[in-house]
N, C-alpha and C. Protein backbone atom coordinates (compact mmCIF):
# COMPACT_ATOMS: atom_id res chain seq x y z
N UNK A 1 -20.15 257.48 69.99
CA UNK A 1 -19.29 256.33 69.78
C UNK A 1 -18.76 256.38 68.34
N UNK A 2 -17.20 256.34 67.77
CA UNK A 2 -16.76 256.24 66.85
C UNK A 2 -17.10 255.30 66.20
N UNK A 3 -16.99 254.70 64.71
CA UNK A 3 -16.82 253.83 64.12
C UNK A 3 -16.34 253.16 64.69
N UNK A 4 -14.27 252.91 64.57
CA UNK A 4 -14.21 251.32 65.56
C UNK A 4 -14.38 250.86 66.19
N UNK A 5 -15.03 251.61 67.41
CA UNK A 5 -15.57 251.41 68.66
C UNK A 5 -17.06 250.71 68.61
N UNK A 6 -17.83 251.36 67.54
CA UNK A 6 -19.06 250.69 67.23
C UNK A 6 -18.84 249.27 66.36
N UNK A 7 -18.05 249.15 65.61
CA UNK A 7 -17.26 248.13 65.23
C UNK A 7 -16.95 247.04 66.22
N UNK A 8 -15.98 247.51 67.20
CA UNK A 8 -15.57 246.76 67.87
C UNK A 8 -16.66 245.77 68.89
N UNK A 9 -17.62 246.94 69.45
CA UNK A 9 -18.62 246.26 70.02
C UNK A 9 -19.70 245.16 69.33
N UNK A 10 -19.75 245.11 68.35
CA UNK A 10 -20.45 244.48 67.26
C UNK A 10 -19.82 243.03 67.10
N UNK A 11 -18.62 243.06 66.97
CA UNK A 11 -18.01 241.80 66.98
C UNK A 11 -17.72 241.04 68.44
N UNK A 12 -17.91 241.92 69.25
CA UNK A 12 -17.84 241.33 70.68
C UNK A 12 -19.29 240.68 71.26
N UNK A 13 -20.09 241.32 70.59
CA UNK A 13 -21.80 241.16 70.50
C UNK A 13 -21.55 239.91 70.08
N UNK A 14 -21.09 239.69 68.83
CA UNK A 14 -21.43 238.35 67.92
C UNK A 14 -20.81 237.15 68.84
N UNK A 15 -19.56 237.10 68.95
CA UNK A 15 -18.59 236.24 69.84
C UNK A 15 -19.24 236.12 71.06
N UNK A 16 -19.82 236.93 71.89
CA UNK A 16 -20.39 236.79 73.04
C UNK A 16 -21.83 235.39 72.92
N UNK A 17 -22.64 236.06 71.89
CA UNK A 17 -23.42 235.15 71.87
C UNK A 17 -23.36 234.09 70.76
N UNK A 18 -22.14 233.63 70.32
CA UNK A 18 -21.54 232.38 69.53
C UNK A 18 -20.81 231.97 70.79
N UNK A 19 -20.29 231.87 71.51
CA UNK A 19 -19.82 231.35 72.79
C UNK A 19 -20.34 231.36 74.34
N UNK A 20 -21.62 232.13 74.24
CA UNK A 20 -22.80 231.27 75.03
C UNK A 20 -23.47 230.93 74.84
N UNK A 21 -24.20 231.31 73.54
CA UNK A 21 -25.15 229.69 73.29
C UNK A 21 -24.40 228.44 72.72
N UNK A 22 -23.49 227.99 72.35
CA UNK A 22 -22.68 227.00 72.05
C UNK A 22 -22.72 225.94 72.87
N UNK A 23 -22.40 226.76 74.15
CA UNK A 23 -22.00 225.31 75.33
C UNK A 23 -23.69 225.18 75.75
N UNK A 24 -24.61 226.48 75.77
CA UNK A 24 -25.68 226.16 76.33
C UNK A 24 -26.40 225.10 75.50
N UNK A 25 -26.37 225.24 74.38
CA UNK A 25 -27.13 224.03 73.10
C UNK A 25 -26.24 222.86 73.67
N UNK A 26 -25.02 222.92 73.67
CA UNK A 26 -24.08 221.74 73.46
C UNK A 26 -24.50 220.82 74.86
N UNK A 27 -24.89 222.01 76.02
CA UNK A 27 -25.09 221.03 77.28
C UNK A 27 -25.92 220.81 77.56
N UNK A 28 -27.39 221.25 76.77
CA UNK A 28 -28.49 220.67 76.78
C UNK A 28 -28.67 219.40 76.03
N UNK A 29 -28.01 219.57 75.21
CA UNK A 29 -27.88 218.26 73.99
C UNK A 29 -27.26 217.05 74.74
N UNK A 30 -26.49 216.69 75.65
CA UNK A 30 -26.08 215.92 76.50
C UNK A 30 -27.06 215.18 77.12
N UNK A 31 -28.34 215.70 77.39
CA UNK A 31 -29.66 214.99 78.02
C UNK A 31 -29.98 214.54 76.72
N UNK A 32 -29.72 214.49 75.63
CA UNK A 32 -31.79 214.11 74.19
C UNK A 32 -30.37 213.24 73.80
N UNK A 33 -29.01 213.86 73.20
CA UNK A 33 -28.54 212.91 72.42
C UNK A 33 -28.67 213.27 71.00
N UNK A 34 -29.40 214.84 70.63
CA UNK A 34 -30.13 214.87 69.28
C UNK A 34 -29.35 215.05 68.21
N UNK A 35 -28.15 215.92 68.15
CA UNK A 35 -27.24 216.31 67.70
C UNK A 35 -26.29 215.22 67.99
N UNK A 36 -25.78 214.55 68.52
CA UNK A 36 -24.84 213.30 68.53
C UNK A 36 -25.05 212.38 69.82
N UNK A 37 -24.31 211.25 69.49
CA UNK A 37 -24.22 210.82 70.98
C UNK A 37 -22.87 210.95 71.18
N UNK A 38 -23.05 211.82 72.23
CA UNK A 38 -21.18 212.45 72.57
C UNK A 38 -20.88 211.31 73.26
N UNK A 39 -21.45 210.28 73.71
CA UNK A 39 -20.69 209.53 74.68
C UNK A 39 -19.06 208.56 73.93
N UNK A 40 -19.77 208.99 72.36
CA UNK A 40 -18.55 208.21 71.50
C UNK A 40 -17.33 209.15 71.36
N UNK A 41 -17.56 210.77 72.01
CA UNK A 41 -16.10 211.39 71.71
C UNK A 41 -15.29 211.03 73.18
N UNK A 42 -16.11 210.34 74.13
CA UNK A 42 -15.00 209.87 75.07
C UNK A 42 -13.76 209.20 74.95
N UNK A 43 -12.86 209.50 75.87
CA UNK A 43 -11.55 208.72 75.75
C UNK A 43 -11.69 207.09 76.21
N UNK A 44 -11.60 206.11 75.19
CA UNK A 44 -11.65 205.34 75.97
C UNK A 44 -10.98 204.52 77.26
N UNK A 45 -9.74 205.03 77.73
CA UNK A 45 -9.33 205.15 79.00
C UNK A 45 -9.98 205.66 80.30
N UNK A 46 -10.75 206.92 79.60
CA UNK A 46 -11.63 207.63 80.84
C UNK A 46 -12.78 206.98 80.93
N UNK A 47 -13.14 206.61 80.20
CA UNK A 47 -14.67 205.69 79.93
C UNK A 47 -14.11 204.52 80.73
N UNK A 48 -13.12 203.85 81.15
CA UNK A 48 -12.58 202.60 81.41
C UNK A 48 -12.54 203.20 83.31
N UNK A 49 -12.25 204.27 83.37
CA UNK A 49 -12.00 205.12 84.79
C UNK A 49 -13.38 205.66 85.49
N UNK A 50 -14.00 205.83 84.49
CA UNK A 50 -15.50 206.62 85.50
C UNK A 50 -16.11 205.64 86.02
N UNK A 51 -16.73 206.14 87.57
CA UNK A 51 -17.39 205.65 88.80
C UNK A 51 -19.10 205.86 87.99
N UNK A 52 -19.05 205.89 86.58
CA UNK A 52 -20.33 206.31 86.80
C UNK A 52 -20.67 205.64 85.11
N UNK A 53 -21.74 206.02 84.65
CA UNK A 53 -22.07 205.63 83.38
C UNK A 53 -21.71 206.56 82.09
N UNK A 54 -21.78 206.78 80.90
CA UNK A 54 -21.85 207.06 80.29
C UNK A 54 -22.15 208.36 80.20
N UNK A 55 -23.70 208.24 80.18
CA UNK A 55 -24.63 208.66 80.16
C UNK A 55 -25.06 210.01 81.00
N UNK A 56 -24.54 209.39 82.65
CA UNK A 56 -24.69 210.23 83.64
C UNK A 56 -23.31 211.19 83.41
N UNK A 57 -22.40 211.08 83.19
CA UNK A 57 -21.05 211.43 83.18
C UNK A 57 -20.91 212.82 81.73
N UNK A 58 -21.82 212.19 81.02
CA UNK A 58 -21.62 213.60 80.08
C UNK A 58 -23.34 214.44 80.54
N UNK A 59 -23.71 213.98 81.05
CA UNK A 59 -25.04 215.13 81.52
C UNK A 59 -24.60 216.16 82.59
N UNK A 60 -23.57 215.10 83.15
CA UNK A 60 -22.80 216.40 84.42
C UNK A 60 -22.02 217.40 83.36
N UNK A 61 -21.26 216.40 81.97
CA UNK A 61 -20.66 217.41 81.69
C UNK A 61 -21.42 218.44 81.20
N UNK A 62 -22.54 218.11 80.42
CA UNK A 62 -23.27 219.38 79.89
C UNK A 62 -23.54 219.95 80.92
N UNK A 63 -24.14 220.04 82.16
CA UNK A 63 -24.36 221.06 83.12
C UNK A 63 -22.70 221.47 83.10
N UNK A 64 -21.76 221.25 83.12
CA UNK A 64 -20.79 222.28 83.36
C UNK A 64 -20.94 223.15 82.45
N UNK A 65 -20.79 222.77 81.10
CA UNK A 65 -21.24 223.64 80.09
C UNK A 65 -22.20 224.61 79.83
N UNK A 66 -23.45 224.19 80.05
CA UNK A 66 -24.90 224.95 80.21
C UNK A 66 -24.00 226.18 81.29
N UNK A 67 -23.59 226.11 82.66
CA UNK A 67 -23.02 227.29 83.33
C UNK A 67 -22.06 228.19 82.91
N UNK A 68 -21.19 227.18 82.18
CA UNK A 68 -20.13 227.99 81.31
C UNK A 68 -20.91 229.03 80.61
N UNK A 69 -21.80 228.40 79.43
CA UNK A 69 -22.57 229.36 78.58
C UNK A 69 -23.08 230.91 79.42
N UNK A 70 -23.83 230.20 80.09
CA UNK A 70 -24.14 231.48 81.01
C UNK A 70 -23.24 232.74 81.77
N UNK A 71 -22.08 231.80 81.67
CA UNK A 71 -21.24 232.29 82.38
C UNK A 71 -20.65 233.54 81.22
N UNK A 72 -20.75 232.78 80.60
CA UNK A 72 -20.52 234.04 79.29
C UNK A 72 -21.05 235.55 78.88
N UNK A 73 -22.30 234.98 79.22
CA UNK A 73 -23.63 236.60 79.10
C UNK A 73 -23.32 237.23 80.31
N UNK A 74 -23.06 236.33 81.24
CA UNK A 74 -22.74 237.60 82.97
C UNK A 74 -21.62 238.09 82.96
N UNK A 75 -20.51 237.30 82.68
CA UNK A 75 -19.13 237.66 82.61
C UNK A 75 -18.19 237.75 81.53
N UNK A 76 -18.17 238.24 80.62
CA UNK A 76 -17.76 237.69 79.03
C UNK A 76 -16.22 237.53 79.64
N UNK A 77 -15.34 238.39 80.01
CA UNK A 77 -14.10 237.90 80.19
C UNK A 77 -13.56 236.56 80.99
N UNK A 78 -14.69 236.33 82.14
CA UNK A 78 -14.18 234.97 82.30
C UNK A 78 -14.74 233.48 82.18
N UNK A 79 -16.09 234.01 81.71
CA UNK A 79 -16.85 233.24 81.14
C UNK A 79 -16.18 232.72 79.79
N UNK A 80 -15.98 233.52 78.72
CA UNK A 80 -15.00 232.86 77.90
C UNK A 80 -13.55 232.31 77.82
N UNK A 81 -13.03 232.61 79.15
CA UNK A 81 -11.58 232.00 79.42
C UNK A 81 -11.75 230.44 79.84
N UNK A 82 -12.89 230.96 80.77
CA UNK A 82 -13.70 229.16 81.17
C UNK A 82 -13.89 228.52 79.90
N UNK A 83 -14.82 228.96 78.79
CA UNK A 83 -14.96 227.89 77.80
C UNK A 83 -13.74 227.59 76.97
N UNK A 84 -13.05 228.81 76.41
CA UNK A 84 -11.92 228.56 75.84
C UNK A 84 -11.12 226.70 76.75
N UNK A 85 -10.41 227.26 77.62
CA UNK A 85 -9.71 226.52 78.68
C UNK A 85 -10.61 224.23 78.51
N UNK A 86 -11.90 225.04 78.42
CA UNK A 86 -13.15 224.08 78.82
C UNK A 86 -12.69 223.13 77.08
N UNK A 87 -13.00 223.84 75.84
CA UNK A 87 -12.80 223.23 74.56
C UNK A 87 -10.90 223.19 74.27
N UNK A 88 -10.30 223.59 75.14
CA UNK A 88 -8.81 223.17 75.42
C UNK A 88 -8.96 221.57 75.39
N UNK A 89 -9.23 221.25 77.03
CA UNK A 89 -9.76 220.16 77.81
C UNK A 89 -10.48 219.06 76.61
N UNK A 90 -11.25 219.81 76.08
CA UNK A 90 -11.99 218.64 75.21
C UNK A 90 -11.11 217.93 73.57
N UNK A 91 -10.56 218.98 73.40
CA UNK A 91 -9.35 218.91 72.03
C UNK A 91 -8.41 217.79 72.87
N UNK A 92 -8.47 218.24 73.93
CA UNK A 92 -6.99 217.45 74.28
C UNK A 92 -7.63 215.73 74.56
N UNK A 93 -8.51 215.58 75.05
CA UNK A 93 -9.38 214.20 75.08
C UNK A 93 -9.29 213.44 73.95
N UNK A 94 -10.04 214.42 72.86
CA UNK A 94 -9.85 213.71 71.49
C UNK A 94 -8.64 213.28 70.79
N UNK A 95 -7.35 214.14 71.37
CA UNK A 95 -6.09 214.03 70.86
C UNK A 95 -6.17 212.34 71.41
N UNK A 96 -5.88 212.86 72.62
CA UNK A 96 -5.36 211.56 73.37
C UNK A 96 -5.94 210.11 73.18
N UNK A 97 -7.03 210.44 72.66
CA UNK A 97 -7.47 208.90 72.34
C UNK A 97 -7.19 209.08 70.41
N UNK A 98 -6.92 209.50 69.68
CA UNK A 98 -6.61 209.69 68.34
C UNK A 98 -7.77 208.80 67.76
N UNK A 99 -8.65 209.76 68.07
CA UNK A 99 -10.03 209.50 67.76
C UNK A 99 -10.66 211.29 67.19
N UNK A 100 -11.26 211.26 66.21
CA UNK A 100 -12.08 212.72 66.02
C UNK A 100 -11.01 213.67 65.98
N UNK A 101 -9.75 213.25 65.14
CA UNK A 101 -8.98 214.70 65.35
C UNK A 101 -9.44 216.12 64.59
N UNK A 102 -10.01 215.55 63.42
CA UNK A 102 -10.94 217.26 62.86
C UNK A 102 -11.48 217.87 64.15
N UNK A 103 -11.89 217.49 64.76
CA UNK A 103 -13.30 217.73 66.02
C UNK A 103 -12.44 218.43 66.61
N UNK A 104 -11.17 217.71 67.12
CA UNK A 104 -10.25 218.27 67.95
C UNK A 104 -9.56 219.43 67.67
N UNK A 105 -9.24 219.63 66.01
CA UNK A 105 -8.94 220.35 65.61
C UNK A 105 -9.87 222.04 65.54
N UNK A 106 -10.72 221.83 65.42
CA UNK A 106 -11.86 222.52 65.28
C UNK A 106 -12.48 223.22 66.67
N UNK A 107 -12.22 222.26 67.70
CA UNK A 107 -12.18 222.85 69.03
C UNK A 107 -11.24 223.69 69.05
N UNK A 108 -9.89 223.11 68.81
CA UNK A 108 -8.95 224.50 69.25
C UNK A 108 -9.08 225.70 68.71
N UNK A 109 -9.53 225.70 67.57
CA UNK A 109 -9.77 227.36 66.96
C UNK A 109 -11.09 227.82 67.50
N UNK A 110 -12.07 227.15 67.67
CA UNK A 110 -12.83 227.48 68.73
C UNK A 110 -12.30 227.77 70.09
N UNK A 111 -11.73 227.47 70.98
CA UNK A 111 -10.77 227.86 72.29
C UNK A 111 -10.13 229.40 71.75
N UNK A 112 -9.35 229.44 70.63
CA UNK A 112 -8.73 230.74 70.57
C UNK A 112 -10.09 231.83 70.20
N UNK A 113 -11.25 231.48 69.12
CA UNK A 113 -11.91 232.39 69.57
C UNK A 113 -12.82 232.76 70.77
N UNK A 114 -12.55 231.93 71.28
CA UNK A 114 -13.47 232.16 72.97
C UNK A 114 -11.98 232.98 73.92
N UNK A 115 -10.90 232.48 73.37
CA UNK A 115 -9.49 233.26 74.09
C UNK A 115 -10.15 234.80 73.57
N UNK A 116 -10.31 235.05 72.59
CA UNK A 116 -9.86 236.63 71.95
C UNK A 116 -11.51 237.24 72.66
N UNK A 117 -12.42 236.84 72.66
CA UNK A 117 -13.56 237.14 72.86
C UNK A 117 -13.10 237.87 74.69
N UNK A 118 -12.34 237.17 75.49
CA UNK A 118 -12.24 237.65 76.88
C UNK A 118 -11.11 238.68 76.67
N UNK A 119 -10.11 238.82 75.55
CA UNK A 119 -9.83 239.62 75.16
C UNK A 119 -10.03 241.08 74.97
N UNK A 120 -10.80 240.99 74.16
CA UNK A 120 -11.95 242.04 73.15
C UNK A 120 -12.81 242.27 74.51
N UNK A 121 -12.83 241.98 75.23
CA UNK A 121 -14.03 242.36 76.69
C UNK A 121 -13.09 243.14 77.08
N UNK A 122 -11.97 243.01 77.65
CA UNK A 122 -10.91 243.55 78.62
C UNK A 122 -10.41 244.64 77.49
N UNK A 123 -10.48 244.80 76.32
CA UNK A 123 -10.35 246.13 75.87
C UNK A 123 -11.84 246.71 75.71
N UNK A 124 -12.87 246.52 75.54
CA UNK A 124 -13.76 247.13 75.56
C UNK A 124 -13.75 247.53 76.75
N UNK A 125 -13.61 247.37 77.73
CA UNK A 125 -13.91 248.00 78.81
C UNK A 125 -13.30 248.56 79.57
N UNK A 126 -11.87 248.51 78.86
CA UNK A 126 -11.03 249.65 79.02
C UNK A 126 -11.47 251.10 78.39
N UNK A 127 -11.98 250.61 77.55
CA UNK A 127 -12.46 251.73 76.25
C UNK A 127 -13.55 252.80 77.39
N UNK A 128 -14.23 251.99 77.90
CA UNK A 128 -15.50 252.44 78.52
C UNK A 128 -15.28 253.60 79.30
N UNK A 129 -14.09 252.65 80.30
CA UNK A 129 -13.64 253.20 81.48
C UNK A 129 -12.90 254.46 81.26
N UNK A 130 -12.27 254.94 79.71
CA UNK A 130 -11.31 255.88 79.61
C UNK A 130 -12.43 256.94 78.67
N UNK A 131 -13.49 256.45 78.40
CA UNK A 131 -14.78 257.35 77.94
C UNK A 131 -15.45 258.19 78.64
């Protein structure tokens, strides 16, 4: 394996597991509350719309998340298009209630590096395939 190639895999290493443990911490954290109570980055329109509580409503969301994460170590290319797409979704929440726009802000460059990460998979494994 060349340098950029060993290079390249190294940074796909890192991104891989900065964008599945992220959502996996983030959607475990949805049950304790320890790290925040996310129920305050809700929109309050959607909070005004859910059939359900609070409470229950972001624990589902962390299980989406917790799978996402995972979804990442099995599948990096679409596992990270999911989270990318997933912290899209969440930027755009925060927009819309013009509430937490750093947060929001901060998601989206998070989304583009979870974009480049499914990226960087789909050339690595082009790489592989032409090895």
């Amino acid at each position: 394996m060349d340098q950029n190639s060993k290079k390249v895999n190294e940074v796909q290493t890192l991104l891989k597991f900065t964008y599945g443990l992220t959502p996996i911490v983030a959607g475990a954290d949805k049950f304790t509350n320890i790290l925040t109570d996310w129920a305050h980055y809700l929109n309050p329109s959607l909070r005004a719309a859910l059939p359900v509580s609070d409470h229950v409503f972001m624990m589902t969301v962390g299980i989406i998340e917790i799978i996402a994460g995972i979804l990442v170590f099995v599948n990096p290319k679409k596992g990270a298009l999911l989270v990318s797409a997933w912290l899209v979704l969440i930027a755009l929440n925060l927009i819309a209630s013009v509430n937490y726009l750093d947060v929001a802000v901060r998601d989206l460059a998070m989304a583009v590096g979870a974009f480049s990460l499914s990226k960087l998979t789909g050339v690595v494994k082009s790489q592989k395939t032409l090895n």
